[in-house]
PDB file of N, CA and C in Angstrom:
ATOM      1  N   UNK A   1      86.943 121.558  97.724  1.00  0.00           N
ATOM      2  CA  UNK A   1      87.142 120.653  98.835  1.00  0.00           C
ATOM      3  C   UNK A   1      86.441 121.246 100.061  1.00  0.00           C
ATOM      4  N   UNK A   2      85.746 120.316 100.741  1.00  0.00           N
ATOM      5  CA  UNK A   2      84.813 121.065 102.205  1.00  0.00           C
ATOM      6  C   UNK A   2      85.998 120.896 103.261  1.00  0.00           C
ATOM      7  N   UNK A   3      85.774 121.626 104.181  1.00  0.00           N
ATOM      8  CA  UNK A   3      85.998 122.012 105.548  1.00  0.00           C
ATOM      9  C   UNK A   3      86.964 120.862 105.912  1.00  0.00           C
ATOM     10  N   UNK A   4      86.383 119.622 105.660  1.00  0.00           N
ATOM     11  CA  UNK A   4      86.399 118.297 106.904  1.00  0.00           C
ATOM     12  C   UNK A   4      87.112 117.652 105.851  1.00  0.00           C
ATOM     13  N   UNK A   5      87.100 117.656 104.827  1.00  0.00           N
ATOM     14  CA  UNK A   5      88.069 116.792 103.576  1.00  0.00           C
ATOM     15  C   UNK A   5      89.765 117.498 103.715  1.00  0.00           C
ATOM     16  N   UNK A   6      89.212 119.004 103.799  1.00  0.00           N
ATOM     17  CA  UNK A   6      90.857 119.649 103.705  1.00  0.00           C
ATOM     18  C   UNK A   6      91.212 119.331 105.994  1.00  0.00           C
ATOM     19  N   UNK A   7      90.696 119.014 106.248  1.00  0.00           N
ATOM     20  CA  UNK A   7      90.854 118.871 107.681  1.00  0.00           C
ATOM     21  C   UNK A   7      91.029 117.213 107.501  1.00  0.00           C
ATOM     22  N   UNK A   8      90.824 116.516 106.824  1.00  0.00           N
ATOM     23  CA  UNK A   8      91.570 115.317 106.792  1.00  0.00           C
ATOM     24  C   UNK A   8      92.608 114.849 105.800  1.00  0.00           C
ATOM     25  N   UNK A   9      92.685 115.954 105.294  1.00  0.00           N
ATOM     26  CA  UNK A   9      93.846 115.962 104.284  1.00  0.00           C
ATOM     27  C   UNK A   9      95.234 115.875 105.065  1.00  0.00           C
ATOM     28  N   UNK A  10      94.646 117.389 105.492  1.00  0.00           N
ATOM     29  CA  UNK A  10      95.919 117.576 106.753  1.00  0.00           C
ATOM     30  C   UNK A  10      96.460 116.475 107.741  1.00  0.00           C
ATOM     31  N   UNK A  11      95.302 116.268 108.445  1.00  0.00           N
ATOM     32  CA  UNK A  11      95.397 114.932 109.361  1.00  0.00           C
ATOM     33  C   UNK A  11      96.766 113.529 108.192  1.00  0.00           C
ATOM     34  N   UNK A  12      96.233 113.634 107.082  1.00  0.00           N
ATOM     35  CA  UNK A  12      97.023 112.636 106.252  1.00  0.00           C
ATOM     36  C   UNK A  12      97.947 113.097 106.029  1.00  0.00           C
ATOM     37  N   UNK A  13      98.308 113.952 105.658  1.00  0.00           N
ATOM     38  CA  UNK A  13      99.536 114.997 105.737  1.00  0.00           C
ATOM     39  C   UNK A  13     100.612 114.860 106.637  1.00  0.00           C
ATOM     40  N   UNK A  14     100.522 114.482 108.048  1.00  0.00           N
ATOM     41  CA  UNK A  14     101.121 114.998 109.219  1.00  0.00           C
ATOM     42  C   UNK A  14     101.482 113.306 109.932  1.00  0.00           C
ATOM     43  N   UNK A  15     100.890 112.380 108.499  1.00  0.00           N
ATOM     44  CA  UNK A  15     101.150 111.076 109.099  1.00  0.00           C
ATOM     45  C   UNK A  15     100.148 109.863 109.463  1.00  0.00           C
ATOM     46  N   UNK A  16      99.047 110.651 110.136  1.00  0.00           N
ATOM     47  CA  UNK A  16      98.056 109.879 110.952  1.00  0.00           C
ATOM     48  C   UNK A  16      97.374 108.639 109.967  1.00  0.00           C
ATOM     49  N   UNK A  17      96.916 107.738 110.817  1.00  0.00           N
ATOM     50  CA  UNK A  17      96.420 106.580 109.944  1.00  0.00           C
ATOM     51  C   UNK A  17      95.208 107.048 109.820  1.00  0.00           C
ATOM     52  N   UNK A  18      94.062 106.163 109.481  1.00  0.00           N
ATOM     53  CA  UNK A  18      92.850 106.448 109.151  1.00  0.00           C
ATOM     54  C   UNK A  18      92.358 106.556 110.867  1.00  0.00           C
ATOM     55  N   UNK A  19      92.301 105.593 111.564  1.00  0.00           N
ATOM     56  CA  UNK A  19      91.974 105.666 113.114  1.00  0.00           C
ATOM     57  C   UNK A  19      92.663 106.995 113.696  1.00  0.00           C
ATOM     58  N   UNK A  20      93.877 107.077 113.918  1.00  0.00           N
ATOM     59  CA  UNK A  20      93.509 108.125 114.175  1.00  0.00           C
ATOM     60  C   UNK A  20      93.181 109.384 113.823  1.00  0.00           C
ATOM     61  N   UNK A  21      92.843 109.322 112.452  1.00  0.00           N
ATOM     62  CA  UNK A  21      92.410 110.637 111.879  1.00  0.00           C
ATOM     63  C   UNK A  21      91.062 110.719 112.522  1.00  0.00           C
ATOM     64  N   UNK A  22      90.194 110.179 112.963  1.00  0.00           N
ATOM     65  CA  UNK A  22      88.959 109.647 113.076  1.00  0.00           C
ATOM     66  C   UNK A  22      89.354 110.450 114.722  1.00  0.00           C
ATOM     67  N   UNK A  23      89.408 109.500 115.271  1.00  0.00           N
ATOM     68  CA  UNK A  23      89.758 110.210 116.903  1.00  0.00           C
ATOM     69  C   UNK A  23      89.940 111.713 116.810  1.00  0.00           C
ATOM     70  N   UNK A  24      90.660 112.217 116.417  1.00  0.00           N
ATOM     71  CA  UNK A  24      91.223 113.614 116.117  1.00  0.00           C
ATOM     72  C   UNK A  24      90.098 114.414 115.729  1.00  0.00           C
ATOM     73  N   UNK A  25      89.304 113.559 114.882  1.00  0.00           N
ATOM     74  CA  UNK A  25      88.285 114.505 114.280  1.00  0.00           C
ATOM     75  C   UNK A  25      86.711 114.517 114.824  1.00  0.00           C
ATOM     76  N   UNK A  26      87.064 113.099 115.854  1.00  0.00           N
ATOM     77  CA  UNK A  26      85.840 112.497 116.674  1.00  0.00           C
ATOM     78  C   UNK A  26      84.405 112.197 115.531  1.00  0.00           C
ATOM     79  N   UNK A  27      84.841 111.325 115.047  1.00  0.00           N
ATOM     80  CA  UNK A  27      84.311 110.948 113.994  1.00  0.00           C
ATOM     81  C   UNK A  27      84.361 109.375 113.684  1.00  0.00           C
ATOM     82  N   UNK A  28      83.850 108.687 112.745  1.00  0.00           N
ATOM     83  CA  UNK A  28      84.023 107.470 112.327  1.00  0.00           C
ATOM     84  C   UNK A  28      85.000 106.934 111.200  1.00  0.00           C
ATOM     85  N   UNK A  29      85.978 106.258 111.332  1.00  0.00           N
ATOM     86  CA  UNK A  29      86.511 105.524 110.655  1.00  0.00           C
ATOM     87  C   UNK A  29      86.050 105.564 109.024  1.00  0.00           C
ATOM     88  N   UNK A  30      84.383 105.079 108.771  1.00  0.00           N
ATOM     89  CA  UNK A  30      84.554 105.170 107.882  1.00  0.00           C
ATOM     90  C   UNK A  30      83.808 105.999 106.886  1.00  0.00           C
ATOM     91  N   UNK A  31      83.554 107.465 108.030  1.00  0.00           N
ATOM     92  CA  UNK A  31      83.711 108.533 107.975  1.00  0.00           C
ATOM     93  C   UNK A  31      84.669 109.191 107.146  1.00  0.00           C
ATOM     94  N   UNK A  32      86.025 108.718 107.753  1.00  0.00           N
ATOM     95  CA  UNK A  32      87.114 109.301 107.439  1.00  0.00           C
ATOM     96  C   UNK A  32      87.406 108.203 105.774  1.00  0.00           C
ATOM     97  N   UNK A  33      86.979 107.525 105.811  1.00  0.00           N
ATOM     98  CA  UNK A  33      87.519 106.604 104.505  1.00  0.00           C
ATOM     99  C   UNK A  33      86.446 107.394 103.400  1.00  0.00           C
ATOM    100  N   UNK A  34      85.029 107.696 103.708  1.00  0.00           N
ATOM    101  CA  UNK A  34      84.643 108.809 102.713  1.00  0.00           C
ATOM    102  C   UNK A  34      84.740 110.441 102.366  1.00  0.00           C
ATOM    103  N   UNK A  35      85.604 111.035 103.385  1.00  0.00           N
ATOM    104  CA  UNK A  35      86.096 111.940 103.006  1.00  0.00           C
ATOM    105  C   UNK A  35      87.814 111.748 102.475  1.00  0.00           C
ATOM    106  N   UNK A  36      88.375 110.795 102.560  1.00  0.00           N
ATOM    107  CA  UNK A  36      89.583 110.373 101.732  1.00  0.00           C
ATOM    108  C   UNK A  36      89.005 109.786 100.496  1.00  0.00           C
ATOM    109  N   UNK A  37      88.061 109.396 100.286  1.00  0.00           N
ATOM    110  CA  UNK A  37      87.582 108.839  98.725  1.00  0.00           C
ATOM    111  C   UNK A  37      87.249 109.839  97.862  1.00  0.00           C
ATOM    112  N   UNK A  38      86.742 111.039  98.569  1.00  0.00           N
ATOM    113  CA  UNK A  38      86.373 112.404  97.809  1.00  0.00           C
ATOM    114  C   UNK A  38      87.205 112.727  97.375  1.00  0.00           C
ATOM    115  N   UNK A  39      88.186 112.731  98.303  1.00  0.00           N
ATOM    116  CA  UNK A  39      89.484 113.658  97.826  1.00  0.00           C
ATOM    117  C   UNK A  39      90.140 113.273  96.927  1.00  0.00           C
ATOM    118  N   UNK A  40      89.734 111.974  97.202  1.00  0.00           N
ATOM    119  CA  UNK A  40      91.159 111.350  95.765  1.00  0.00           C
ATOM    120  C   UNK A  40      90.394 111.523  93.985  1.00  0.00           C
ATOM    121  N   UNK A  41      89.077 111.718  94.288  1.00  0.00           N
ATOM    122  CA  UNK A  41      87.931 112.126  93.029  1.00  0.00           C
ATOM    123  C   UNK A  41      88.305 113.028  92.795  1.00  0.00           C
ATOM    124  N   UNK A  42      88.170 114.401  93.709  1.00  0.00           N
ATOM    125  CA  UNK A  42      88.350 115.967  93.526  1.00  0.00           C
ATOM    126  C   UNK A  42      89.431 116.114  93.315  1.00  0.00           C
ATOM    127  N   UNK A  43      90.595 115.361  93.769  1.00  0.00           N
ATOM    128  CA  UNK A  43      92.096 116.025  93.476  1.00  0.00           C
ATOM    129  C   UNK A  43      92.616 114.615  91.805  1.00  0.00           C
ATOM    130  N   UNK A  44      91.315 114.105  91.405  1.00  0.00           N
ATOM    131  CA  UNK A  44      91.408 113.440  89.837  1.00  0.00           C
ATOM    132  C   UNK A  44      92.808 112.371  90.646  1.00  0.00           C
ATOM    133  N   UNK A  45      92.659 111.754  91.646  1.00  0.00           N
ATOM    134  CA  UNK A  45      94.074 110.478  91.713  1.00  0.00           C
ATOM    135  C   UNK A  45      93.251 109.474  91.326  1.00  0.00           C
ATOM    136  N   UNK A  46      94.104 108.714  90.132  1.00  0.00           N
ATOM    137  CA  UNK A  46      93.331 107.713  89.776  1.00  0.00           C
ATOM    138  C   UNK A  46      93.964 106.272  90.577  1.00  0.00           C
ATOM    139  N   UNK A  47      93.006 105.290  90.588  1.00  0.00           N
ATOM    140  CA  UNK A  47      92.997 104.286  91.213  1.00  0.00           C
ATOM    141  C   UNK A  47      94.598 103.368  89.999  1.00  0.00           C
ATOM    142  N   UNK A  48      95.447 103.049  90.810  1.00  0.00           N
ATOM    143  CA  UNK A  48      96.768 102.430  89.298  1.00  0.00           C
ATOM    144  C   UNK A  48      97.203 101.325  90.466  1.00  0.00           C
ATOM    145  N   UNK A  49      97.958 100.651  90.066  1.00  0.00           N
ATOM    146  CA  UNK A  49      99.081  99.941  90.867  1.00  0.00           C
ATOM    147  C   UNK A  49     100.648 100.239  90.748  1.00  0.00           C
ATOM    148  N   UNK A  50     100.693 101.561  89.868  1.00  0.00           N
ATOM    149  CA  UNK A  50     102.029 102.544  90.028  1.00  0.00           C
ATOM    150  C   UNK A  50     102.201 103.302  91.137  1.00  0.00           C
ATOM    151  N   UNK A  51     100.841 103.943  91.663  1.00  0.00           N
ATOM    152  CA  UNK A  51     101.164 104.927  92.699  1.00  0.00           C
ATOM    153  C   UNK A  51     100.174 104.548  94.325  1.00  0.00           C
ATOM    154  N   UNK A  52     100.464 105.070  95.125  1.00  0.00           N
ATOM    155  CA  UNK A  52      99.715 105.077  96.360  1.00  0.00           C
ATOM    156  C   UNK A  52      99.003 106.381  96.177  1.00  0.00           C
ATOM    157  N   UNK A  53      97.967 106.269  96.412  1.00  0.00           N
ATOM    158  CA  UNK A  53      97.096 107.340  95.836  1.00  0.00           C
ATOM    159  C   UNK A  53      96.788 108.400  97.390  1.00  0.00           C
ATOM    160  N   UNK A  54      97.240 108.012  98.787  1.00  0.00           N
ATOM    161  CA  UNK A  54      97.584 108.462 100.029  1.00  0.00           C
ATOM    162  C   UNK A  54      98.347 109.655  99.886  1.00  0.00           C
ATOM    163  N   UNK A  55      99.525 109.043  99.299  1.00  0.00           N
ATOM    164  CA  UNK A  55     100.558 109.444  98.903  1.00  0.00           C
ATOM    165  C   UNK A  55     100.751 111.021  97.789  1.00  0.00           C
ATOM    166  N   UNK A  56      99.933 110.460  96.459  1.00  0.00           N
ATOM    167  CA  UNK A  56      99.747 111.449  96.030  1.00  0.00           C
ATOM    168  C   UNK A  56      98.792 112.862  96.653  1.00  0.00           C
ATOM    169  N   UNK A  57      97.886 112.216  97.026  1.00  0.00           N
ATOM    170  CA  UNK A  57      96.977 113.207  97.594  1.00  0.00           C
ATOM    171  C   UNK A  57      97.832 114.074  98.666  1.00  0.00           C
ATOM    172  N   UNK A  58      98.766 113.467  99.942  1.00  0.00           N
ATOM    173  CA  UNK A  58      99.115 114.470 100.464  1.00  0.00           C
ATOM    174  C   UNK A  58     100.077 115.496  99.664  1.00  0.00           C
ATOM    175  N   UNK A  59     101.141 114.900  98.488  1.00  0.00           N
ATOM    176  CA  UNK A  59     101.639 115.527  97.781  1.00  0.00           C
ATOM    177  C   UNK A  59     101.263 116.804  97.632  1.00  0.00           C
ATOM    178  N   UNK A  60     100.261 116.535  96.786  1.00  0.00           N
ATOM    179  CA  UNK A  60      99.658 117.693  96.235  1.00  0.00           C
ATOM    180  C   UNK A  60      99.414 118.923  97.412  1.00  0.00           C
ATOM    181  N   UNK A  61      98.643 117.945  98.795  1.00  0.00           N
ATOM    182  CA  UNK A  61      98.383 119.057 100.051  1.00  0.00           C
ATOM    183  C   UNK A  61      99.927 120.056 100.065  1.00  0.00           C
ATOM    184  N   UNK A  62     100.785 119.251 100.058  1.00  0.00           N
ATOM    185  CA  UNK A  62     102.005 119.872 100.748  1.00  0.00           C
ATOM    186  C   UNK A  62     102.193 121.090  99.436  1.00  0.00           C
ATOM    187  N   UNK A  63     102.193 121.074  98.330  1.00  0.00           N
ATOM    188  CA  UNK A  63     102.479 121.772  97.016  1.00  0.00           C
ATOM    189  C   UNK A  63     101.871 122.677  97.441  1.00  0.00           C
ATOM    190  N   UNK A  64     100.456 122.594  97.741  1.00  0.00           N
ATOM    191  CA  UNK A  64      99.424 124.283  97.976  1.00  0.00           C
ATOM    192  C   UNK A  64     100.095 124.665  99.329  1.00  0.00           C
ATOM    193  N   UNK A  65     100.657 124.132  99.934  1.00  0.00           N
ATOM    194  CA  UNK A  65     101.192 124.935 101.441  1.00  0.00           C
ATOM    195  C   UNK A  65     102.633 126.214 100.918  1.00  0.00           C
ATOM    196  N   UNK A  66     102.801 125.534 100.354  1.00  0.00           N
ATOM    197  CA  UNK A  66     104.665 126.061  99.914  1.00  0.00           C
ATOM    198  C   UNK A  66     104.182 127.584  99.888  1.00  0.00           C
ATOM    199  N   UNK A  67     102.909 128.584  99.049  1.00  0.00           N
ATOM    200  CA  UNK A  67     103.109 129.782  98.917  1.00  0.00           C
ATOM    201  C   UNK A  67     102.091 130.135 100.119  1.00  0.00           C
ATOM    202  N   UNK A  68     101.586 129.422 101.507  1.00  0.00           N
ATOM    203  CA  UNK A  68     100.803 130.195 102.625  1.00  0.00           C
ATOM    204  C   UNK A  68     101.968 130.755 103.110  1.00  0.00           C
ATOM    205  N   UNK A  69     101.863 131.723 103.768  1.00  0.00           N
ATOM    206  CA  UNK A  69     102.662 132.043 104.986  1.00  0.00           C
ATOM    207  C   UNK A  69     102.675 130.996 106.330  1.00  0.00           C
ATOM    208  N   UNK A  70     103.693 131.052 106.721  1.00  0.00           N
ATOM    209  CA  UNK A  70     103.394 130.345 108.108  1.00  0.00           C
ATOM    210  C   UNK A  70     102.830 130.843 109.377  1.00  0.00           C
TER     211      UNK A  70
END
């Protein structure tokens, strides 16, 4: 994952919509909609109508946080 994918991960993580992930990152909208499309490739979320794939993706963010230090 690059720099700006795990920097909008986070951003998704913490709540933010796509706009303002974009602001935050001073960037474009759909900017931010192709580094959320990567992610959901690289982290294998497949496209279903079982899950929100938002959803899963931050999942997973929050799982790799549990063993950082704070």
């Amino acid at each position: 994952m690059t720099p700006r994918e795990h920097e909008t991960l986070a951003h998704m993580a913490a709540g933010l919509t796509n706009a303002a992930v974009a602001a935050r990152m001073e960037i474009s909208q759909r900017a931010v909609e192709k580094h959320t499309a990567m992610l959901f490739d690289k982290l294998e979320i497949p496209r279903t109508t079982a899950t929100h794939r938002r959803v899963q993706a931050v999942l997973r963010y929050l799982e790799g946080q549990e063993g950082d230090p704070p």
